[in-house]
PDB file of N, CA and C in Angstrom:
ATOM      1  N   UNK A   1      -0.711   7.117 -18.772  1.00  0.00           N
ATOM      2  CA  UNK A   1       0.121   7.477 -17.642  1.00  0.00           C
ATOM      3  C   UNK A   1       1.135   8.505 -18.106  1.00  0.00           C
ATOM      4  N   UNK A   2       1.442   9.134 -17.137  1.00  0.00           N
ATOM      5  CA  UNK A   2       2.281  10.697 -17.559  1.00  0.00           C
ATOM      6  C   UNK A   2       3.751  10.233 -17.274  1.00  0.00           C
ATOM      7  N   UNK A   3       4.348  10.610 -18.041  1.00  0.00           N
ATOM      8  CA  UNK A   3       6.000  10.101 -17.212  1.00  0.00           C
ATOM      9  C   UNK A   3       6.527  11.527 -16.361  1.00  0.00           C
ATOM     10  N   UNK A   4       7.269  11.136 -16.038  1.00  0.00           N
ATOM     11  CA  UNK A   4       7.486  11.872 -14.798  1.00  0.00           C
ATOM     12  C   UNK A   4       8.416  13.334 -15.100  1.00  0.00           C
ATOM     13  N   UNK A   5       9.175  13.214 -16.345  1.00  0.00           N
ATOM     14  CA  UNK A   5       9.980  13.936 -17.094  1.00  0.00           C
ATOM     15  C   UNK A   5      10.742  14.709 -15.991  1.00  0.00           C
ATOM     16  N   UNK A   6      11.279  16.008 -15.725  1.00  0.00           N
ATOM     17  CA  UNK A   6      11.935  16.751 -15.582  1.00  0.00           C
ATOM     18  C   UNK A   6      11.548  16.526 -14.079  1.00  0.00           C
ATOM     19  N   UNK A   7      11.031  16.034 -13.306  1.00  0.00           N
ATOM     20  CA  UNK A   7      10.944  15.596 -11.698  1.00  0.00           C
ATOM     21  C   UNK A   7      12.295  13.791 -11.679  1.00  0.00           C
ATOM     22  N   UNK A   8      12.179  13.481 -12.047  1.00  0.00           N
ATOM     23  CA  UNK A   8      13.050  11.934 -12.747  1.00  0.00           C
ATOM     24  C   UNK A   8      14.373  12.338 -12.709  1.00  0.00           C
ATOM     25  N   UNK A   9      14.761  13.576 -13.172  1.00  0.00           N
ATOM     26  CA  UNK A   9      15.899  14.242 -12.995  1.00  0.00           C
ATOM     27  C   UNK A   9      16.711  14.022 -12.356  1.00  0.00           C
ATOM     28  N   UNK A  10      18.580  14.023 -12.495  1.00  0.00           N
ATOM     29  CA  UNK A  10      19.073  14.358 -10.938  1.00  0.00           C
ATOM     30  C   UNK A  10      18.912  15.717 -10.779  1.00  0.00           C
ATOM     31  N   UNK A  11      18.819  16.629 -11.555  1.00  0.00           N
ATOM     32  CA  UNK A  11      19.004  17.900 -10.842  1.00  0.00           C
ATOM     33  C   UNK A  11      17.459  18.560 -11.351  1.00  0.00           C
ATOM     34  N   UNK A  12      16.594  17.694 -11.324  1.00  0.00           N
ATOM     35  CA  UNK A  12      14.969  18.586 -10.884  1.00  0.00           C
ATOM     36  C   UNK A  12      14.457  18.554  -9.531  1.00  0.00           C
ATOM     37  N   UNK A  13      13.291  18.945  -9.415  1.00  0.00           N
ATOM     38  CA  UNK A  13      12.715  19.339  -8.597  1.00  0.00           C
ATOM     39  C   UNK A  13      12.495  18.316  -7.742  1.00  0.00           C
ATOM     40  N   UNK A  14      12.443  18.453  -6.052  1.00  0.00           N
ATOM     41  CA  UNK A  14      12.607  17.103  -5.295  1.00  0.00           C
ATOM     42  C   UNK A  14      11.050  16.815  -4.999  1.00  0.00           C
ATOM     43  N   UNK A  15      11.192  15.635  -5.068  1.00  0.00           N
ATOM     44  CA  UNK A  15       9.564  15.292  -4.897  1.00  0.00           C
ATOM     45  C   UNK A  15       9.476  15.102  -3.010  1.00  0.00           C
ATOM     46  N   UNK A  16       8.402  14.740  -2.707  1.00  0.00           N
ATOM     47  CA  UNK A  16       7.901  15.174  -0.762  1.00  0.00           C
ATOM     48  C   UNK A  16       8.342  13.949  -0.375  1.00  0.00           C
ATOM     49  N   UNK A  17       8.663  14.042   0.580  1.00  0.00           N
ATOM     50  CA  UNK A  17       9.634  12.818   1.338  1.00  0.00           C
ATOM     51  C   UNK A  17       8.424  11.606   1.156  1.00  0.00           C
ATOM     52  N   UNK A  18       8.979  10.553   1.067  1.00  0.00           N
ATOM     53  CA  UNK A  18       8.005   9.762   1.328  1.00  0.00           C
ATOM     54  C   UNK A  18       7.166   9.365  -0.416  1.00  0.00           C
ATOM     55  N   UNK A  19       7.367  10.019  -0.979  1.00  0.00           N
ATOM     56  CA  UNK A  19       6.123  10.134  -2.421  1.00  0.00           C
ATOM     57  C   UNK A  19       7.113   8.964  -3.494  1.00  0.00           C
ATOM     58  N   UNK A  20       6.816   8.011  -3.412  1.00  0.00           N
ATOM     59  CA  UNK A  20       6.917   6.577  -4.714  1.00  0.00           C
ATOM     60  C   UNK A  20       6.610   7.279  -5.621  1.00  0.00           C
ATOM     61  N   UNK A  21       7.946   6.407  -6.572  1.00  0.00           N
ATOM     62  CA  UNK A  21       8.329   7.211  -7.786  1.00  0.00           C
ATOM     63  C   UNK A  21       8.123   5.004  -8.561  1.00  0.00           C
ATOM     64  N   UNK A  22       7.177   5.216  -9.448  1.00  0.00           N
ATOM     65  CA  UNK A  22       6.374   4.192 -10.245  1.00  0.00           C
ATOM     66  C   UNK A  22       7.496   3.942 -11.190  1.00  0.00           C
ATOM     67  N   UNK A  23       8.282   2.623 -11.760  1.00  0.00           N
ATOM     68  CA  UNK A  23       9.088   2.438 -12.454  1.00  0.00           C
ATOM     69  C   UNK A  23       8.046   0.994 -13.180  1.00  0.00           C
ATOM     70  N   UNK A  24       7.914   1.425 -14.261  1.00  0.00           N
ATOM     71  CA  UNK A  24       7.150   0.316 -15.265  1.00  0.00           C
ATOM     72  C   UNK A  24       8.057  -0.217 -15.926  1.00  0.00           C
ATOM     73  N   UNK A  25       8.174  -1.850 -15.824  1.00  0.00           N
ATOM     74  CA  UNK A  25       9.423  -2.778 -16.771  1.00  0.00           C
ATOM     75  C   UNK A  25       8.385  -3.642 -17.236  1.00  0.00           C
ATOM     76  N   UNK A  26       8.682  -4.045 -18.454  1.00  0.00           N
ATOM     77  CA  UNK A  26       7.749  -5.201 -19.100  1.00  0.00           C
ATOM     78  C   UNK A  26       8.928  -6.149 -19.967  1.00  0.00           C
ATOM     79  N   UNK A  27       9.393  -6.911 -19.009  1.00  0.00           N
ATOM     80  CA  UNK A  27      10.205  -7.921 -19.728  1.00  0.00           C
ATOM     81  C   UNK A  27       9.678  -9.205 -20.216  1.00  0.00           C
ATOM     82  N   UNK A  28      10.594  -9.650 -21.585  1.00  0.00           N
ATOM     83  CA  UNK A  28      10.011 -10.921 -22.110  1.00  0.00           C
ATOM     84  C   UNK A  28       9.417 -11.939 -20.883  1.00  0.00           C
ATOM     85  N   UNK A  29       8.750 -12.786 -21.325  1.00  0.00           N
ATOM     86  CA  UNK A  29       8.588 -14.068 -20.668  1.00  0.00           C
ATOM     87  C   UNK A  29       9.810 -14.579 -19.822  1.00  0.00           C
ATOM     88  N   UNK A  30      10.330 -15.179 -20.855  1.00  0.00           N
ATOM     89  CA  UNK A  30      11.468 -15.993 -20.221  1.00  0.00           C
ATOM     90  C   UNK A  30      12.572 -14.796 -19.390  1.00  0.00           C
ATOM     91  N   UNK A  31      12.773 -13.534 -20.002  1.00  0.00           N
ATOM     92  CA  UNK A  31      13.028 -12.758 -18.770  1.00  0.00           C
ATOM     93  C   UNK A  31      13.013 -12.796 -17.450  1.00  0.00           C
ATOM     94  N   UNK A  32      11.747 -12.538 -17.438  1.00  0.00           N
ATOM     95  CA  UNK A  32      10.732 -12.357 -15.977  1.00  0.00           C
ATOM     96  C   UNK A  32      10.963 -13.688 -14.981  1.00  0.00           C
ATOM     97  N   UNK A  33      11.080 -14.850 -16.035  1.00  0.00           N
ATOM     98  CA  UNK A  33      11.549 -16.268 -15.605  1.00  0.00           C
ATOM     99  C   UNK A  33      12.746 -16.472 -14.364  1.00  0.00           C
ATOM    100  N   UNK A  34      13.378 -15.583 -15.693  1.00  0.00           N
ATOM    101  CA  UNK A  34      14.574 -16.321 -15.000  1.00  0.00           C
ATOM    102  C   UNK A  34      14.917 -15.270 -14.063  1.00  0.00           C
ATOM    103  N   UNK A  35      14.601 -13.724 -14.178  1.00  0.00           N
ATOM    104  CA  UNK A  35      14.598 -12.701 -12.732  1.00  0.00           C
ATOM    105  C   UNK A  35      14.142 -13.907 -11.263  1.00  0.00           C
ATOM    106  N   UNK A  36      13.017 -13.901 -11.791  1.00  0.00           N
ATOM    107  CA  UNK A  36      11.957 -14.224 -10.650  1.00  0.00           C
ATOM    108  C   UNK A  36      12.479 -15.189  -9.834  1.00  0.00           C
ATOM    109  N   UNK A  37      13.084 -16.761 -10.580  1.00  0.00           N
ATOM    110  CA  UNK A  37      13.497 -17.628 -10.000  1.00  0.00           C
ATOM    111  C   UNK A  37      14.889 -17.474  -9.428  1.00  0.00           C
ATOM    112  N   UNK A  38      15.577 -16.349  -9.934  1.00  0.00           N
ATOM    113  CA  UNK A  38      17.018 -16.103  -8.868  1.00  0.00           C
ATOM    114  C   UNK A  38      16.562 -14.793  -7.698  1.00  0.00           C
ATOM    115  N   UNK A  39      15.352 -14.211  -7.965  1.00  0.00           N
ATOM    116  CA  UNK A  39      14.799 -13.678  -6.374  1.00  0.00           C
ATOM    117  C   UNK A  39      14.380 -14.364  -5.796  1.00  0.00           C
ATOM    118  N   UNK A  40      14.007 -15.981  -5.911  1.00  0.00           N
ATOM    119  CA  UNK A  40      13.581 -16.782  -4.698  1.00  0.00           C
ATOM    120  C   UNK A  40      14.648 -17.891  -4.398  1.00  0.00           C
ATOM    121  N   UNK A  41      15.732 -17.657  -5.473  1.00  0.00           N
ATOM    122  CA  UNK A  41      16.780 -18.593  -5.031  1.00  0.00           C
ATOM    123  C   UNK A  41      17.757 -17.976  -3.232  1.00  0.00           C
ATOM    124  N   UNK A  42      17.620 -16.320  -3.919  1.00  0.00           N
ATOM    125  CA  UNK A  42      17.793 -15.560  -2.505  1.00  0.00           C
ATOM    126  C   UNK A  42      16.902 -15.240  -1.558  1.00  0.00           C
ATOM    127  N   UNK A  43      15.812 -15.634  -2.142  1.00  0.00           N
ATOM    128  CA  UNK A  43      14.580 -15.283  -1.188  1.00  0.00           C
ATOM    129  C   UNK A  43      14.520 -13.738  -0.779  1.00  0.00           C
ATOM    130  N   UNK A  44      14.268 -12.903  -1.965  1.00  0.00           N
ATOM    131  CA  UNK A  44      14.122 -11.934  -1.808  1.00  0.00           C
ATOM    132  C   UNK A  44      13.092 -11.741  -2.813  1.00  0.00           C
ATOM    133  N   UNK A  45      12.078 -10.283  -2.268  1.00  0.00           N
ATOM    134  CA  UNK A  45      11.077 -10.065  -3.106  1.00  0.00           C
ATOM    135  C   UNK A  45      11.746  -9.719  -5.005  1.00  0.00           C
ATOM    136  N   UNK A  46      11.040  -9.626  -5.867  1.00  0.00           N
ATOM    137  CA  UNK A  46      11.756  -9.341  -7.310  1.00  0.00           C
ATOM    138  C   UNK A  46      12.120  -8.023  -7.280  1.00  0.00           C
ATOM    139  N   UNK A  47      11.014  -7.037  -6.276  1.00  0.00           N
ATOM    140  CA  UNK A  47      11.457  -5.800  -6.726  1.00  0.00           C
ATOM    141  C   UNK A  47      12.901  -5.510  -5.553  1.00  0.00           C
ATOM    142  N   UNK A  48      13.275  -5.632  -4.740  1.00  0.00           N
ATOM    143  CA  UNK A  48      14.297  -5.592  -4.022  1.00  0.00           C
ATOM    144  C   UNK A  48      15.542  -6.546  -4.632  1.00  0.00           C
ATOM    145  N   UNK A  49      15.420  -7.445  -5.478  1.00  0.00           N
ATOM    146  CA  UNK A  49      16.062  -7.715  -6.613  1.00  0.00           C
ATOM    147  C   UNK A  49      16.692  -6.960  -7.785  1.00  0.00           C
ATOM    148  N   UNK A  50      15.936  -6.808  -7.940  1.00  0.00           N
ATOM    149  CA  UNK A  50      16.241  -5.871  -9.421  1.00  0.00           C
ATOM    150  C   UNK A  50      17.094  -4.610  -9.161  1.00  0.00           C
ATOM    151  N   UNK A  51      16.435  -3.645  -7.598  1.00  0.00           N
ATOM    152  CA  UNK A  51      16.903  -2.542  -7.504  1.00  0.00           C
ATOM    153  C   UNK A  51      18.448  -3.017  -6.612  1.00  0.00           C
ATOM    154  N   UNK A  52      18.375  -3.801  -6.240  1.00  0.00           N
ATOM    155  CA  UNK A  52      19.864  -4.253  -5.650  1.00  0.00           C
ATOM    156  C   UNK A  52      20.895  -4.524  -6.982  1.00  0.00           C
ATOM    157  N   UNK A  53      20.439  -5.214  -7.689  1.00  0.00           N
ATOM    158  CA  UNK A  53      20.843  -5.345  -9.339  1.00  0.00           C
ATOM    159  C   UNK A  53      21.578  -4.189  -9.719  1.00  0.00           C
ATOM    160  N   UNK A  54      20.361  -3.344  -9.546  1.00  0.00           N
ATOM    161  CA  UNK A  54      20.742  -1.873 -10.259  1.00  0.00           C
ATOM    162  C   UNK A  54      21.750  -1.069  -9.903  1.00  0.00           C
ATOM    163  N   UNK A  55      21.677  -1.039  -8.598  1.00  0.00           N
ATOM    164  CA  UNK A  55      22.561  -0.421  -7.460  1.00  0.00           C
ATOM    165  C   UNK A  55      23.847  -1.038  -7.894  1.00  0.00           C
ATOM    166  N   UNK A  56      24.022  -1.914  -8.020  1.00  0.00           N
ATOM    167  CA  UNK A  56      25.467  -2.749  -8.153  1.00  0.00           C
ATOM    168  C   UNK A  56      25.878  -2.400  -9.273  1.00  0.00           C
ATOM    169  N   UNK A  57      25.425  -2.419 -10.590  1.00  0.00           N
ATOM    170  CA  UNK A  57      25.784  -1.787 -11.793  1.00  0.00           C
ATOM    171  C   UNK A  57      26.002  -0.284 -11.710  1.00  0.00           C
ATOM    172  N   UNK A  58      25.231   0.408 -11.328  1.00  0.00           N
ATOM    173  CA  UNK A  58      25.313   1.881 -11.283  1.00  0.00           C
ATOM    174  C   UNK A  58      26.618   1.892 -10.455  1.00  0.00           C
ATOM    175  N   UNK A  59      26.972   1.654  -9.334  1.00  0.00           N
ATOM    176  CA  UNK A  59      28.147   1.590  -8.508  1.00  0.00           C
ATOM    177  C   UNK A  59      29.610   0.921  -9.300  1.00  0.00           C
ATOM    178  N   UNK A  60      29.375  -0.262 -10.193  1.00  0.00           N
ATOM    179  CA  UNK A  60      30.609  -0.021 -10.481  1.00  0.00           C
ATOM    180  C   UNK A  60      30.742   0.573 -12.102  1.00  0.00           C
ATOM    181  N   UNK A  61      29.724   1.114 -12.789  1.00  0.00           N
ATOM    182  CA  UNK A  61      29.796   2.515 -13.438  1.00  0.00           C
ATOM    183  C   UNK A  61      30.575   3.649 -12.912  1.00  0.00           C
ATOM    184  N   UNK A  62      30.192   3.854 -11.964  1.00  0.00           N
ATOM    185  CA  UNK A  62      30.856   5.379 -11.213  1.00  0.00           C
ATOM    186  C   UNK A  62      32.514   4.986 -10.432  1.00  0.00           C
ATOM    187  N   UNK A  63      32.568   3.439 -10.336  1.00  0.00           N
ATOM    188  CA  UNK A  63      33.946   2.888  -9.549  1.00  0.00           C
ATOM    189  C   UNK A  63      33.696   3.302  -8.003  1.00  0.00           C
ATOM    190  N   UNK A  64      32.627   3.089  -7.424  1.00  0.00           N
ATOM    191  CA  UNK A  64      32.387   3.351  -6.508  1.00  0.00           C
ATOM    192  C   UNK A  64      31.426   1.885  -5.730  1.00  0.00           C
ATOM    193  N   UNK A  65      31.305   2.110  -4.530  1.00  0.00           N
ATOM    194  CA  UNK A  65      30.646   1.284  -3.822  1.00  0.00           C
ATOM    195  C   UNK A  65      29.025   1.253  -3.638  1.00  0.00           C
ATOM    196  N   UNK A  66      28.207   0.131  -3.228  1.00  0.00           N
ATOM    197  CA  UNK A  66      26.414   1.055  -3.178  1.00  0.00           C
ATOM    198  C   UNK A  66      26.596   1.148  -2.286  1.00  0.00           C
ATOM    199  N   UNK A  67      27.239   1.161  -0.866  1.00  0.00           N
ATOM    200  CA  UNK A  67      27.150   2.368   0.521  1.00  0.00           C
ATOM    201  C   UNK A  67      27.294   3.647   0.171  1.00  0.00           C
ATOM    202  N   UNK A  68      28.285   3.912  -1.244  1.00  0.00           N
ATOM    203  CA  UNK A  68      28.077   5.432  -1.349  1.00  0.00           C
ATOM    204  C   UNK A  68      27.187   6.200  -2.099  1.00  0.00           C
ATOM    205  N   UNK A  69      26.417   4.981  -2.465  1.00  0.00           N
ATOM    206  CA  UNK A  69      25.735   5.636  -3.234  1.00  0.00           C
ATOM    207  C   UNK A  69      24.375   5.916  -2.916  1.00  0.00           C
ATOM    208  N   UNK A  70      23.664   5.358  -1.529  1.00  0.00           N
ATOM    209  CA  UNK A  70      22.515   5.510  -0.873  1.00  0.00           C
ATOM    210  C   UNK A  70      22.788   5.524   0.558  1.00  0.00           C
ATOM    211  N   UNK A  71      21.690   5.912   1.678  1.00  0.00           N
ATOM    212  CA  UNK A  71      22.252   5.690   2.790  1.00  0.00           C
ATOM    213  C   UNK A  71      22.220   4.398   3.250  1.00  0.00           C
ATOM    214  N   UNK A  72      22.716   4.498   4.525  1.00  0.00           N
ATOM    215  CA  UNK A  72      23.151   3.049   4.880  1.00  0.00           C
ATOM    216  C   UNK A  72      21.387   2.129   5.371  1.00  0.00           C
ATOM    217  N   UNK A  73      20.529   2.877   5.940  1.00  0.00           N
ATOM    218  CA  UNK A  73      19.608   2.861   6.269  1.00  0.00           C
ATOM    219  C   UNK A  73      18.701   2.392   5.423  1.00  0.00           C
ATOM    220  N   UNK A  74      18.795   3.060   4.073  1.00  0.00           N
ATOM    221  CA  UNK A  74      17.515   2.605   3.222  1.00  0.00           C
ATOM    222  C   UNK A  74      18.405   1.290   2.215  1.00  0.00           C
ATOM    223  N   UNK A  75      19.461   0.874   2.383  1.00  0.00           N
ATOM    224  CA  UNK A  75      20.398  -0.229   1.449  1.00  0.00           C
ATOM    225  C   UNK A  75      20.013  -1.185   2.738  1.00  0.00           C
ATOM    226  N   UNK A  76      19.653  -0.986   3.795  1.00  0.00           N
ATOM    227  CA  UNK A  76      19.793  -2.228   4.336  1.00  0.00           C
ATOM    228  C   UNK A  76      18.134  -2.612   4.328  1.00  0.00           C
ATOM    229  N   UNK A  77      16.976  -1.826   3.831  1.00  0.00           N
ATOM    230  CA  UNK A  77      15.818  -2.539   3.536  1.00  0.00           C
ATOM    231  C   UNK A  77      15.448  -3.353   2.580  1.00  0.00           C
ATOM    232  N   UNK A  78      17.048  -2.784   1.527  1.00  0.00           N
ATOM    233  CA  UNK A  78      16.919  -3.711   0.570  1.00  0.00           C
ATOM    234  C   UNK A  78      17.625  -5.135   0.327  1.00  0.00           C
ATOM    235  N   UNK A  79      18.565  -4.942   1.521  1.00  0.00           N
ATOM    236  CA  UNK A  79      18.847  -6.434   1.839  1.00  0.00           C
ATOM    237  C   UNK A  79      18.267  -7.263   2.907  1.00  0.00           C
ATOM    238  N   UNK A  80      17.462  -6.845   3.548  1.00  0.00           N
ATOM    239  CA  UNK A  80      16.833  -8.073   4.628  1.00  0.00           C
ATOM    240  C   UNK A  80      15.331  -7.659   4.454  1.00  0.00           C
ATOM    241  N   UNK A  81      14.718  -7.491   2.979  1.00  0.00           N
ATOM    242  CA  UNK A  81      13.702  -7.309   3.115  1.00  0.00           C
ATOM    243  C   UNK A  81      13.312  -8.954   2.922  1.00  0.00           C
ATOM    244  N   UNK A  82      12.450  -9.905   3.610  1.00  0.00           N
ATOM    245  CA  UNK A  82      12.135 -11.553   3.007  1.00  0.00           C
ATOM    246  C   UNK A  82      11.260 -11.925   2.405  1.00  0.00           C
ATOM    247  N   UNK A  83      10.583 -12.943   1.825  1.00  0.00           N
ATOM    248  CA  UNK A  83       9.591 -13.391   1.383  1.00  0.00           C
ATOM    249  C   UNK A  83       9.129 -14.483   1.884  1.00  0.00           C
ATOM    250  N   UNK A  84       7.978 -14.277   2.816  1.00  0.00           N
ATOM    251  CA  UNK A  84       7.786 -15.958   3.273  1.00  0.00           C
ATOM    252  C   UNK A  84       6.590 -16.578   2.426  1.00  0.00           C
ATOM    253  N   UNK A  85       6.942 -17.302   1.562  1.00  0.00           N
ATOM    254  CA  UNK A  85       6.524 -17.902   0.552  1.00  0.00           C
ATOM    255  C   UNK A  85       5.466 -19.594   0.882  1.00  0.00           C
ATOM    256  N   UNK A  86       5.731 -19.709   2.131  1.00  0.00           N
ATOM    257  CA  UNK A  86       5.120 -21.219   3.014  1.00  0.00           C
ATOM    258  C   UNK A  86       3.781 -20.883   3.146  1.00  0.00           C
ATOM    259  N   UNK A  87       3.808 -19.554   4.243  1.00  0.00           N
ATOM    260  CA  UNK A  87       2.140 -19.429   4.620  1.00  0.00           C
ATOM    261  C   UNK A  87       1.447 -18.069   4.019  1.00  0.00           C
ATOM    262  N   UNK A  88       0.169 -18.316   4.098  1.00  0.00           N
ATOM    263  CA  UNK A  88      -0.547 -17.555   3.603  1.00  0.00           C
ATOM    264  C   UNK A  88      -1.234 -16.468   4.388  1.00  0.00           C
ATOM    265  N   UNK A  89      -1.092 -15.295   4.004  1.00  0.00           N
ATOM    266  CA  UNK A  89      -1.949 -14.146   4.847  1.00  0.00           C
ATOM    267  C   UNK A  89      -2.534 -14.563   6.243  1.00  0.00           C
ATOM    268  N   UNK A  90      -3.453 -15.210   5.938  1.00  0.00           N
ATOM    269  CA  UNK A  90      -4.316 -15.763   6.420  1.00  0.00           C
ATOM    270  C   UNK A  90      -3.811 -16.565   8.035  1.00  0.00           C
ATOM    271  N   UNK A  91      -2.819 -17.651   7.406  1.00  0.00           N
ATOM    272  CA  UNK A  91      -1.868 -17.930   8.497  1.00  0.00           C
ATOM    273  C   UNK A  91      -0.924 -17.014   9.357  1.00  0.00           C
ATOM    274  N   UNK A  92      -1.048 -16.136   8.838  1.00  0.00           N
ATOM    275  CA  UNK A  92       0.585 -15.010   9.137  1.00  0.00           C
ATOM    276  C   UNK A  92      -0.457 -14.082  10.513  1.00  0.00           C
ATOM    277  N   UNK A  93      -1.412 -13.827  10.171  1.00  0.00           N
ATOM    278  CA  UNK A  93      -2.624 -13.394  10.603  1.00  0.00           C
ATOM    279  C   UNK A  93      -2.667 -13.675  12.022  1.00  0.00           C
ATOM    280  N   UNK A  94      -3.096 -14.916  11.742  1.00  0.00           N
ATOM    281  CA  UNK A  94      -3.312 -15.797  13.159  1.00  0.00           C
ATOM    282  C   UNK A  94      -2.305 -16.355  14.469  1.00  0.00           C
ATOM    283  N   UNK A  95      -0.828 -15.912  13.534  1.00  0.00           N
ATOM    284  CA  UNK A  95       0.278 -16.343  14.316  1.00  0.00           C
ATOM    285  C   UNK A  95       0.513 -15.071  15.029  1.00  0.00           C
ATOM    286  N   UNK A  96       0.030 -14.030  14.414  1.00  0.00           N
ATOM    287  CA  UNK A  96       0.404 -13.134  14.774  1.00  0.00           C
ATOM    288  C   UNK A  96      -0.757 -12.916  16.300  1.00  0.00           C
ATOM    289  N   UNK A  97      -2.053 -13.055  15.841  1.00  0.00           N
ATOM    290  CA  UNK A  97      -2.545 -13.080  17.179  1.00  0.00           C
ATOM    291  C   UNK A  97      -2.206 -14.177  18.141  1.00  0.00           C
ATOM    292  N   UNK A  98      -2.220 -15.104  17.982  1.00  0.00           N
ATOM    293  CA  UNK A  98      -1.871 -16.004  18.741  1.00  0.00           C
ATOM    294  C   UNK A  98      -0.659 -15.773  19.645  1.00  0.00           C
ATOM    295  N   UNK A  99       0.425 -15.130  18.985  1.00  0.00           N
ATOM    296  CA  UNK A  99       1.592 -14.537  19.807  1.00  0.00           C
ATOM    297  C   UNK A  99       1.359 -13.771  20.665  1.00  0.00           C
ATOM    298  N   UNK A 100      -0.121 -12.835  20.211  1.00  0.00           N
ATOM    299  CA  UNK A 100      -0.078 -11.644  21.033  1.00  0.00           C
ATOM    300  C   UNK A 100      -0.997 -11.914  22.611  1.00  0.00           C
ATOM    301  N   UNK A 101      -1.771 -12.921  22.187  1.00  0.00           N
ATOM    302  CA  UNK A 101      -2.204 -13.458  23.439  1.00  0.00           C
ATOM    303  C   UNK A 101      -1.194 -14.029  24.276  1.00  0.00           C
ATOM    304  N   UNK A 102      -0.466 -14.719  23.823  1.00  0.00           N
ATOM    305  CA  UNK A 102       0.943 -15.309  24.956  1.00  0.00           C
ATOM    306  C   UNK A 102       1.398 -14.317  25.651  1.00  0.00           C
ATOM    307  N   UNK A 103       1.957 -13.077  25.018  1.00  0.00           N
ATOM    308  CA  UNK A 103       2.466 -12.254  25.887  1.00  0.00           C
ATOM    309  C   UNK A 103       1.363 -10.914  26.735  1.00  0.00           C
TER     310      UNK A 103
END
């Protein structure tokens, strides 16, 4: 895999709206552990974890807030994004048609 080098940048070249930028972490075991089990203590996915994490450190690095540091729009996908962890695809599926016949 290529790293992304001089696009990764703050001041390179902007990548096309929309185009995911791949961040590879490989933490210990017990790492990953103990991430994982305080993203479902909030019930949030790990990766909306981590980058909320991040956001908060980077923000009080700079002595600043994470509203200023992203828009308000894309900070709030990262707080009400959920995990429903009960049912399965499969179920989620069917509720979903089932709703759609009611209405």
């Amino acid at each position: 895999m290529k790293t992304p080098g001089v696009r990764a940048k703050k001041t390179g070249t902007k990548l096309k709206h929309g185009a995911a930028l791949q961040i590879v972490c490989y933490p210990r075991r017990r790492t990953k552990a103990v991430l994982v089990e305080a993203s479902r203590e909030v019930d949030r996915p790990l990766s909306s974890f981590m980058i909320m994490a991040s956001l908060r450190a980077a923000a009080a690095l700079q002595g600043r807030e994470i509203a200023d540091l992203i828009p308000a729009d894309e900070l709030q996908q990262y707080r009400t994004s959920r995990v429903d962890r009960k049912r399965s695809a499969a179920a989620k599926r069917a509720w979903v048609r089932t709703r759609a016949k009611r209405t």
